[in-house]
C-alpha atoms as a PDB file:
ATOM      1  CA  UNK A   1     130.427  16.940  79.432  1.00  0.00           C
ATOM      2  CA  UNK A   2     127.636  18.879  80.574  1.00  0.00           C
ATOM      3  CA  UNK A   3     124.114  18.751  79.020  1.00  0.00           C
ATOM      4  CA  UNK A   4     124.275  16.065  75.230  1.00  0.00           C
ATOM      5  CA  UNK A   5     125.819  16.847  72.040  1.00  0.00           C
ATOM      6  CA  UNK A   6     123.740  18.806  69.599  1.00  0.00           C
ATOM      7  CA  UNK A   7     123.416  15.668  66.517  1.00  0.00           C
ATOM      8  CA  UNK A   8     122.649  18.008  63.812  1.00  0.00           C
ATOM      9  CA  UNK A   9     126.248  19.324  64.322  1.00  0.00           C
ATOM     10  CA  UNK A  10     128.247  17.322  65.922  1.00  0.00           C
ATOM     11  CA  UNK A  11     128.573  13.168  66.541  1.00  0.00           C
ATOM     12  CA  UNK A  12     130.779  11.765  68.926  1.00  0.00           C
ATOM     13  CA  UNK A  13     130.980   7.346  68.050  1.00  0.00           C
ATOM     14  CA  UNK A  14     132.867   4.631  69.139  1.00  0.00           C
ATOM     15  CA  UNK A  15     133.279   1.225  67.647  1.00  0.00           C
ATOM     16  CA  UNK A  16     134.539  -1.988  69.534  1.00  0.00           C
ATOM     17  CA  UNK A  17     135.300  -4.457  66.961  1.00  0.00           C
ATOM     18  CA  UNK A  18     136.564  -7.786  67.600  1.00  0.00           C
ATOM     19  CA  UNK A  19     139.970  -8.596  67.321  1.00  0.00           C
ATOM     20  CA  UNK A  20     140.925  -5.338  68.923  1.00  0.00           C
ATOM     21  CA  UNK A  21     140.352  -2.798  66.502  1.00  0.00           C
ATOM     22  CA  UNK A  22     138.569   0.301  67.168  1.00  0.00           C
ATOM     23  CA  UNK A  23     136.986   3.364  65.555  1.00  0.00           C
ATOM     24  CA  UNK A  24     137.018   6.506  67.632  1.00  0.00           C
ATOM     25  CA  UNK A  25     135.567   9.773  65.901  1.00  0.00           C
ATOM     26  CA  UNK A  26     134.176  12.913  66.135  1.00  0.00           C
ATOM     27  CA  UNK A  27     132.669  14.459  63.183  1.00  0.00           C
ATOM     28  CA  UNK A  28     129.898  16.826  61.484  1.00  0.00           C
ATOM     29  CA  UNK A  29     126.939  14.902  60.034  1.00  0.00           C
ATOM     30  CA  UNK A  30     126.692  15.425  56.225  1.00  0.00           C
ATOM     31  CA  UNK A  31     130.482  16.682  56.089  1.00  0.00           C
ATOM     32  CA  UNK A  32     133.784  15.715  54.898  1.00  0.00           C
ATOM     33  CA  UNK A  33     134.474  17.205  58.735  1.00  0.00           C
ATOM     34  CA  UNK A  34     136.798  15.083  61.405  1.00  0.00           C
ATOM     35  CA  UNK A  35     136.430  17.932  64.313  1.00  0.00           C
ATOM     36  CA  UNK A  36     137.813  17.598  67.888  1.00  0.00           C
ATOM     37  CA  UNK A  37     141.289  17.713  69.347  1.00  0.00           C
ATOM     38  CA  UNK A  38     142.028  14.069  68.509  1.00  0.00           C
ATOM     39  CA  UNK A  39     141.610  14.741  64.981  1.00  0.00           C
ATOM     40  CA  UNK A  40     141.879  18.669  64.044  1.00  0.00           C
ATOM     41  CA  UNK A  41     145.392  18.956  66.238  1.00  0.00           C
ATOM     42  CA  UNK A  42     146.327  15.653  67.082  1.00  0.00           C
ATOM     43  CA  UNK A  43     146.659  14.784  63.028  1.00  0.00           C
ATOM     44  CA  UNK A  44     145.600  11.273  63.811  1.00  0.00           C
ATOM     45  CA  UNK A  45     142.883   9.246  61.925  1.00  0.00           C
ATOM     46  CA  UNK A  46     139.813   7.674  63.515  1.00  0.00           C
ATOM     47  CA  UNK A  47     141.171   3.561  63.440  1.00  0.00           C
ATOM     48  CA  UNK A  48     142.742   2.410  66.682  1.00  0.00           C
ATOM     49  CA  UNK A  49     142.864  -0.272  68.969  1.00  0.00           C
ATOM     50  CA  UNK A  50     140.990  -1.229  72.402  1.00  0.00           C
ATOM     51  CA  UNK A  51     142.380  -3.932  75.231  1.00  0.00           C
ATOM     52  CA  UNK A  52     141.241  -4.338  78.622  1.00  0.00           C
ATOM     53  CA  UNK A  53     142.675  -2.440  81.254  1.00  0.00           C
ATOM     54  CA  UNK A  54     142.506  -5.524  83.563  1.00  0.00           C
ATOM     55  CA  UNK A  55     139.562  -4.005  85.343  1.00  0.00           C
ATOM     56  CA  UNK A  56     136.366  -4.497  83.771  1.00  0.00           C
ATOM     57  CA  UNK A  57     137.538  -1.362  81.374  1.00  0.00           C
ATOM     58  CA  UNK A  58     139.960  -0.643  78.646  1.00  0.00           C
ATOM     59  CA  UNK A  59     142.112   1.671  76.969  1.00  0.00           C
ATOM     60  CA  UNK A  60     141.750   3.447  73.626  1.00  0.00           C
ATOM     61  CA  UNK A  61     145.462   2.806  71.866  1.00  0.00           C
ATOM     62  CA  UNK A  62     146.739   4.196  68.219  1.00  0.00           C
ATOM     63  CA  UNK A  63     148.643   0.862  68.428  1.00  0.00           C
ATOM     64  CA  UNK A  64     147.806  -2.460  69.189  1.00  0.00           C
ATOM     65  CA  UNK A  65     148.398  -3.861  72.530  1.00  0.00           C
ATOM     66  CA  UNK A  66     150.179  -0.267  73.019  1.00  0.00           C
ATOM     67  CA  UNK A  67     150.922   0.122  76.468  1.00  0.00           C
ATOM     68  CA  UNK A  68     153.105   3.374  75.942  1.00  0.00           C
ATOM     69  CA  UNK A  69     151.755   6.481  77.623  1.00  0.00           C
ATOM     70  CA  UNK A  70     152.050   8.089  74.353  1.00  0.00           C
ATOM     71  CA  UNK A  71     149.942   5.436  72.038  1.00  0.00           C
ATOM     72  CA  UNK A  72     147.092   5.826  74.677  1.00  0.00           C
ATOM     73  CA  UNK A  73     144.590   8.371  74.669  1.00  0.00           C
ATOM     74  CA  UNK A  74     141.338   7.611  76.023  1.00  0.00           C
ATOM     75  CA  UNK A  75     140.023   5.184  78.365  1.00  0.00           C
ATOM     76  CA  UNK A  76     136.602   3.685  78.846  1.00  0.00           C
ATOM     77  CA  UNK A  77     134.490   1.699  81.588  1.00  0.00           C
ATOM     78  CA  UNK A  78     130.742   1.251  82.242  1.00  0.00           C
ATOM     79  CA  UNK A  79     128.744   3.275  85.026  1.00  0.00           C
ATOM     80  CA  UNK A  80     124.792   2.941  85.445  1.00  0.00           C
ATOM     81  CA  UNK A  81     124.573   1.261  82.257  1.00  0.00           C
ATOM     82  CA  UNK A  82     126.297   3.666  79.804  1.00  0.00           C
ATOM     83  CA  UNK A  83     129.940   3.750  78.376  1.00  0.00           C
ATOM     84  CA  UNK A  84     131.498   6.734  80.081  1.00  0.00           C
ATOM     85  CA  UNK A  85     135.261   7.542  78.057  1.00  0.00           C
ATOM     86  CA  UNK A  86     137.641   9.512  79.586  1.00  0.00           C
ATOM     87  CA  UNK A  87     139.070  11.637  76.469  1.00  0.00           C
ATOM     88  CA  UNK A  88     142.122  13.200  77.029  1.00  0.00           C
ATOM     89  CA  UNK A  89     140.696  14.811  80.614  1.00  0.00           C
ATOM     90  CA  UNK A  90     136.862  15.284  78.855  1.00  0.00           C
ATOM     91  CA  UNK A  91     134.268  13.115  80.202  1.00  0.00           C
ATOM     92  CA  UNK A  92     131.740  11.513  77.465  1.00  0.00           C
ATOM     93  CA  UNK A  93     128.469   9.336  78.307  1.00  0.00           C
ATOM     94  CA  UNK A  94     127.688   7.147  75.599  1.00  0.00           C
ATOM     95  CA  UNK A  95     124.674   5.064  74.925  1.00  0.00           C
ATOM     96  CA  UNK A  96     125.125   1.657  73.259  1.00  0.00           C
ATOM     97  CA  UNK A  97     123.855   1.541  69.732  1.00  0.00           C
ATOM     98  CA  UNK A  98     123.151  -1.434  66.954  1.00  0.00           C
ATOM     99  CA  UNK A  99     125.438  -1.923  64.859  1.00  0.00           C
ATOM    100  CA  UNK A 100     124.931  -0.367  61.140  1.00  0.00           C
ATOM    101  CA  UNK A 101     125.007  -1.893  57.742  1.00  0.00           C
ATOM    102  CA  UNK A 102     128.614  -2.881  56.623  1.00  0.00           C
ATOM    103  CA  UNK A 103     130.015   0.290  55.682  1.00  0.00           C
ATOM    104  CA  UNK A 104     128.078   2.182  58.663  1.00  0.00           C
ATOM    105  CA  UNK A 105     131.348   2.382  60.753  1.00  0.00           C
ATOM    106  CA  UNK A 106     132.506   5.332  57.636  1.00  0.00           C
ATOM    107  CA  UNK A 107     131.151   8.700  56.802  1.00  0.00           C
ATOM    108  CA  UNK A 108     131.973  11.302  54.926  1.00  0.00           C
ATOM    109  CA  UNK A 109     134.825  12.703  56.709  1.00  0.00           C
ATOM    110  CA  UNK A 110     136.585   9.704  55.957  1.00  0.00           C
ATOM    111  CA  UNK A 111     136.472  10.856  52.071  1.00  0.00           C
ATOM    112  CA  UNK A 112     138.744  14.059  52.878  1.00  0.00           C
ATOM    113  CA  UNK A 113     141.717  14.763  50.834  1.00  0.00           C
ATOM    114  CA  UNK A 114     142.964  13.151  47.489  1.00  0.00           C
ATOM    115  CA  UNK A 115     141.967   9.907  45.909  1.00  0.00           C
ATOM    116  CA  UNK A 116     143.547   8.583  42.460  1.00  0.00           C
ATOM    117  CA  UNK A 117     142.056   5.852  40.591  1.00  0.00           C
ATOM    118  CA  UNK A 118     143.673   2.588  41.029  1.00  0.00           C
ATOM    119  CA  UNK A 119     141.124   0.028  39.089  1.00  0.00           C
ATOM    120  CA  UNK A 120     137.983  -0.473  37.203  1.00  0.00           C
ATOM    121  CA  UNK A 121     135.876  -2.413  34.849  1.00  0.00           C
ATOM    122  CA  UNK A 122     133.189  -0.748  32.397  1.00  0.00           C
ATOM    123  CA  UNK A 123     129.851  -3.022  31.080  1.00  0.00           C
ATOM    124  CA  UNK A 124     127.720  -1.828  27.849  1.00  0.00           C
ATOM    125  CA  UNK A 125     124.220  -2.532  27.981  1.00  0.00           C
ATOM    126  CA  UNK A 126     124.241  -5.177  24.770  1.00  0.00           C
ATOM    127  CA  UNK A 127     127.681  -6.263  24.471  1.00  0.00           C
ATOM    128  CA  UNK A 128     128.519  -9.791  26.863  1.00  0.00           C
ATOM    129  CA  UNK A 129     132.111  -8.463  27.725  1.00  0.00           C
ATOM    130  CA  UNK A 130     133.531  -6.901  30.866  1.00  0.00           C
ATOM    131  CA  UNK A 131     136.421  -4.539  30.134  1.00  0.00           C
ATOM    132  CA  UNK A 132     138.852  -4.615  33.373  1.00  0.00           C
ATOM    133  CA  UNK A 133     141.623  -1.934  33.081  1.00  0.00           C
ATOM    134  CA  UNK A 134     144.251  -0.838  35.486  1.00  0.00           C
ATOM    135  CA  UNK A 135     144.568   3.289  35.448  1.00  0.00           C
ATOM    136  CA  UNK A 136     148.764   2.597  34.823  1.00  0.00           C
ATOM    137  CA  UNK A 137     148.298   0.338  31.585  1.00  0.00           C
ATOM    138  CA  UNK A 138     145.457   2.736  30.297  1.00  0.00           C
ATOM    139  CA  UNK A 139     147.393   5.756  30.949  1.00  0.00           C
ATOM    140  CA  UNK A 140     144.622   7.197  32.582  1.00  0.00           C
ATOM    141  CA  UNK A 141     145.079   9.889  35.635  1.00  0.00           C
ATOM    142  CA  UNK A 142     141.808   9.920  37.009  1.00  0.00           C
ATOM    143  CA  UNK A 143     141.329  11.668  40.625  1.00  0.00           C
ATOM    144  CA  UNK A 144     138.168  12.952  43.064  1.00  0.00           C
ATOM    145  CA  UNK A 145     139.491  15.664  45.858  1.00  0.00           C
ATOM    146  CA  UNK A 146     137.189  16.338  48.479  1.00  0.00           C
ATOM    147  CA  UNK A 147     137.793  19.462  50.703  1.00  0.00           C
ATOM    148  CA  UNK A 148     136.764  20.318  54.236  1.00  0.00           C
ATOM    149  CA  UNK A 149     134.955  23.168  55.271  1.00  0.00           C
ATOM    150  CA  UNK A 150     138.247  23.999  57.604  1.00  0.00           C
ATOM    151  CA  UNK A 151     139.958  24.668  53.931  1.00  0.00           C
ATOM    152  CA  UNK A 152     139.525  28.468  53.780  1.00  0.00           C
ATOM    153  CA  UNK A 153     140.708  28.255  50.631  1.00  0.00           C
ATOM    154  CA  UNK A 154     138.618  25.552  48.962  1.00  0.00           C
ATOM    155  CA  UNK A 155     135.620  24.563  51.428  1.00  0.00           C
ATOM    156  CA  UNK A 156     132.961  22.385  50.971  1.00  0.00           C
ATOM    157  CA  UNK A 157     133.229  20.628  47.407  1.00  0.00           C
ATOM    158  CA  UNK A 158     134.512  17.330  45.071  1.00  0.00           C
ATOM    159  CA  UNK A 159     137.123  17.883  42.565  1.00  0.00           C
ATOM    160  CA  UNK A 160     137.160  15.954  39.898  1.00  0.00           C
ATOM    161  CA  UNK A 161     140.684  15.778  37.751  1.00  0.00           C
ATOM    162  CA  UNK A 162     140.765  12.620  34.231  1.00  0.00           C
ATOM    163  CA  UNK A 163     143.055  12.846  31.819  1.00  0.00           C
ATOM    164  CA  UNK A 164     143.039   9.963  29.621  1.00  0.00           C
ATOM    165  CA  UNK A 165     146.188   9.611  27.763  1.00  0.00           C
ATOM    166  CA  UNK A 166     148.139  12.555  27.859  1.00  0.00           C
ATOM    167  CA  UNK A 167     145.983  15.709  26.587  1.00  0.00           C
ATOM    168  CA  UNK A 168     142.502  13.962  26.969  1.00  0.00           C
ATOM    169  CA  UNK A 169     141.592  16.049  29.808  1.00  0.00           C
ATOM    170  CA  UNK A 170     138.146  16.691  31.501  1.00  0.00           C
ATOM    171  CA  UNK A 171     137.404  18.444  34.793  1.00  0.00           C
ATOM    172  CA  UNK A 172     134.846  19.432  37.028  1.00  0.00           C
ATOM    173  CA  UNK A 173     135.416  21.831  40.243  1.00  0.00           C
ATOM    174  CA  UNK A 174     133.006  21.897  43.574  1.00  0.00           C
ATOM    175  CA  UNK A 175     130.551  19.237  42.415  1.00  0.00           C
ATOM    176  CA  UNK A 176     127.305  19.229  44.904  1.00  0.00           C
ATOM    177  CA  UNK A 177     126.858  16.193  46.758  1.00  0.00           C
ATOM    178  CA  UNK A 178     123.888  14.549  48.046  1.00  0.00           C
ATOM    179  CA  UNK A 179     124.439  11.800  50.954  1.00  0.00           C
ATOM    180  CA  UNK A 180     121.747   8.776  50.504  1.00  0.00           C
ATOM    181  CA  UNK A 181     121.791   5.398  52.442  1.00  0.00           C
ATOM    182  CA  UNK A 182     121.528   3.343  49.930  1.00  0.00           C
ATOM    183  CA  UNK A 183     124.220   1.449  48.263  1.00  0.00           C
ATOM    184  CA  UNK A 184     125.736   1.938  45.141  1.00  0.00           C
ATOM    185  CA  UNK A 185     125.060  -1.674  44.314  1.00  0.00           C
ATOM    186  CA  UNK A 186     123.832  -4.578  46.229  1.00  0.00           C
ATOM    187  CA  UNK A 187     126.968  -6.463  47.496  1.00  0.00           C
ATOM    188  CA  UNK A 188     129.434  -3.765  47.201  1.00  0.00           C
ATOM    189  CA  UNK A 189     130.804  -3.649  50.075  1.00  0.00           C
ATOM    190  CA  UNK A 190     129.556  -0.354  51.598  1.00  0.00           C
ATOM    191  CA  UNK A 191     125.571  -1.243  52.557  1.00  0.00           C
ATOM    192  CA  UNK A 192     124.683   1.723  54.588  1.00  0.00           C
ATOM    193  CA  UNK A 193     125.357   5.185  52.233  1.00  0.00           C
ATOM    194  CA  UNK A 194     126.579   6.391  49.285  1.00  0.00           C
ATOM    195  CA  UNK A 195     126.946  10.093  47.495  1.00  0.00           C
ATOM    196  CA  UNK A 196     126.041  11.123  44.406  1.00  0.00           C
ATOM    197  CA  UNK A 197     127.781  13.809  42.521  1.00  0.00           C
ATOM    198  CA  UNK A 198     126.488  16.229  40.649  1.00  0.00           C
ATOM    199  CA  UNK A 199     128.546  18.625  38.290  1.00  0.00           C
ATOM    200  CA  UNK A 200     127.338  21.926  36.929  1.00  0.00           C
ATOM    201  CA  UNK A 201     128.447  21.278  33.353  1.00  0.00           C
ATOM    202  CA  UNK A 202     128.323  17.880  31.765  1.00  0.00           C
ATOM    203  CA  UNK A 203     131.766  15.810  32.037  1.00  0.00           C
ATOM    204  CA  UNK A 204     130.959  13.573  29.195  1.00  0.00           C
ATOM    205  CA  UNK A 205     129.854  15.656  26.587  1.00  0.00           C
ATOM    206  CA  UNK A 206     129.472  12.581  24.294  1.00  0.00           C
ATOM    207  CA  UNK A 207     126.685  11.363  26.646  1.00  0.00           C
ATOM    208  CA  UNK A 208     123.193  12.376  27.069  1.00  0.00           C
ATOM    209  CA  UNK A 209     122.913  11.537  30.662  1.00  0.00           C
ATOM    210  CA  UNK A 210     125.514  11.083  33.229  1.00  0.00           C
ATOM    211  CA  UNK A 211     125.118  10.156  36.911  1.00  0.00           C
ATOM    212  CA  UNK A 212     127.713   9.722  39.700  1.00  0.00           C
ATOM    213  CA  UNK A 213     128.385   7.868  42.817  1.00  0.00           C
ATOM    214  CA  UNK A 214     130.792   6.855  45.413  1.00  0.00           C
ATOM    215  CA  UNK A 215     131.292   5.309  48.501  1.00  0.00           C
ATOM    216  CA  UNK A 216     133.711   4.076  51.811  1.00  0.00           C
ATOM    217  CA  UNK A 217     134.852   0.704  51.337  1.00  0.00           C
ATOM    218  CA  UNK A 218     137.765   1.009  54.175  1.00  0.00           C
ATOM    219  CA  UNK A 219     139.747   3.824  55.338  1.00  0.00           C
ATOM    220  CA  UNK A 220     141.955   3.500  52.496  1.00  0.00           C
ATOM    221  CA  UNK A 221     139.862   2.163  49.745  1.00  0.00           C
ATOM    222  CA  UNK A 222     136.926   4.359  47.341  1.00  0.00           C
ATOM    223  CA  UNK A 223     134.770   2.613  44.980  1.00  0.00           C
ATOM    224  CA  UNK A 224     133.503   5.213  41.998  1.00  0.00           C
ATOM    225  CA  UNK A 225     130.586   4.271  39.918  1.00  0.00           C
ATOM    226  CA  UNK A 226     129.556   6.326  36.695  1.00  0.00           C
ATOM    227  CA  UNK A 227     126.572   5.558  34.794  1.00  0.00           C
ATOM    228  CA  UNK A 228     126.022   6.830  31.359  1.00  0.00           C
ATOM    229  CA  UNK A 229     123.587   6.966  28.536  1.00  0.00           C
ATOM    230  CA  UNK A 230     124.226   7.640  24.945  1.00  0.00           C
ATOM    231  CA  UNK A 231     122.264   9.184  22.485  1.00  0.00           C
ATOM    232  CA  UNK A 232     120.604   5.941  21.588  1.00  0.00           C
ATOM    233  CA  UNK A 233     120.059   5.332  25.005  1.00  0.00           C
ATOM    234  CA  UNK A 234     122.680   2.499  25.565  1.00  0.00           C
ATOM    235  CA  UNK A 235     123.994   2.613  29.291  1.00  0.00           C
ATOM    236  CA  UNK A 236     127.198   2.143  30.133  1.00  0.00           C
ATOM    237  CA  UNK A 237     128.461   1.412  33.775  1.00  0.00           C
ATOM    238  CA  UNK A 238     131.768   1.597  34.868  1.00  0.00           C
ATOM    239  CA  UNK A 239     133.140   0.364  38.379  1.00  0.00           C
ATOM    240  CA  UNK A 240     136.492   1.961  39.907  1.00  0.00           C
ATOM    241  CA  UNK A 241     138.511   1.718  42.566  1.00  0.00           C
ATOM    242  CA  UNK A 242     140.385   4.525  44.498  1.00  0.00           C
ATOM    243  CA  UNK A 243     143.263   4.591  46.611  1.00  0.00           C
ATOM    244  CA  UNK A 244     144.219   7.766  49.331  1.00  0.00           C
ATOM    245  CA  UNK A 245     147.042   9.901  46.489  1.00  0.00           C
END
C-alpha cells in the first residue's frame, strides 16, 4: 500500500505461532471492530494457519496444511528486512514486533457478538469457602452482548442480560467501557488488557458498590469478574466463564 496505516484507526497484525497457527487481523484500536475484506465480507475469523511455501516464504491458510486454492488467502516472504504479505492482490509491509503479554494476540474485536455464561465461583471477604456453580444447575441465564459500530441498529455498547431462576431478572443496555492493560487478576490468563464496564444504573441494587471487568482468554473463551461491596462493606468477588452463544 502506499504511504503507512493511520494507528489511531486502523491496525493491520500478524502472528506466527509455533506449531502452525496464525492470527491474521485487521481491526480499529479501542473497538469491538474486525474491518477489512477478510473479515467484513469474507465472514471469516482472525485464527489460521501458516506453512512454508518451500521458498524461504509461506502461505496464510484457514486450514492447516491447506493446500486448496480456496483455504489460501495471503502469502508472505521477507524483502529488505520487513515482512511484505501479499493480501488477496494488496501489498502490506510489516515491521517485526515483540511479542505481547499472554493475551496480547486478542483485542476487543474479538469480544463481538453474544456470550452466555458457562461457569463461575464467588468468594466473601470473611467466610473460608469457595462457591463453584455451573449456570445449568443454578438456573441462571446470564449473558454480555457486545455490538459493533457496523450495527446501525445497536452500535457501540455491552449488553448485559441475568436472570436468575426464572423471573429474577436484571439488565443493563449500552454499558461504557474503558480498555486498561492491566489484568483482571494476576495469573488469569489474559496479562496484557482488560475492560471495565460501567452501567448507568446500578445492577445490584442490594450492593453499595459494584465494579465490572472482563477479558479474552481465547477466541472462544470470556472470563467475567464482578466485585461487590455491601452495606457493611463486605466484598464479594465472583469469577465466570463465558462461552460464544
Amino acid at each position: 500500500m502506499e504511504g503507512t496505516l493511520p494507528e489511531d484507526d486502523w491496525v493491520i497484525e500478524l502472528y506466527l505461532l509455533e506449531g502452525g497457527g496464525a492470527r491474521y487481523r485487521e481491526w480499529k484500536p479501542r473497538s469491538f471492530d474486525y474491518i477489512g475484506v477478510y473479515h467484513l465480507l469474507l465472514g471469516i475469523g482472525p485464527d489460521c494457519f501458516w506453512y512454508s511455501d518451500g521458498s524461504g516464504g509461506f502461505f496464510l491458510s484457514t486450514e492447516a496444511d491447506g493446500t486448496n486454492e480456496d483455504t489460501v488467502f495471503a502469502q508472505g516472504h521477507m524483502a529488505d528486512g520487513q515482512l511484505m504479505l501479499d493480501f488477496l492482490g494488496d501489498q502490506f509491509w510489516m515491521e517485526r514486533q515483540p511479542m505481547p503479554a499472554k493475551g496480547g494476540e486478542y483485542c476487543m474485536a474479538d469480544l463481538f457478538g453474544q456470550w452466555r455464561m458457562v461457569s463461575g465461583e464467588t468468594v466473601t471477604e470473611g467466610d473460608p469457602e469457595v462457591w463453584n456453580f455451573t449456570a445449568s444447575e443454578m438456573e441462571i441465564d446470564r449473558r454480555l452482548t457486545f455490538h459493533s459500530s457496523w450495527d446501525e441498529t445497536e452500535p457501540d455498547g455491552v449488553d448485559y442480560y441475568d436472570e436468575w431462576h426464572p423471573g429474577y431478572l436484571r439488565e443493563a443496555q449500552a454499558m461504557a467501557v474503558e480498555y486498561q492493560e492491566t489484568p483482571i487478576y494476576e495469573g488469569c490468563g489474559n496479562e496484557a488488557w482488560r475492560l471495565q464496564l460501567f452501567s448507568v444504573e446500578t445492577i445490584y441494587q442490594n450492593y453499595a458498590e459494584e465494579e465490572f471487568y472482563v477479558t479474552v482468554l481465547d477466541a472462544d473463551t470470556l472470563l467475567l469478574q464482578v466485585r461487590l461491596k455491601d452495606t457493611d462493606g463486605v466484598h464479594t468477588t465472583s469469577t465466570q466463564i463465558f462461552s460464544h452463544f
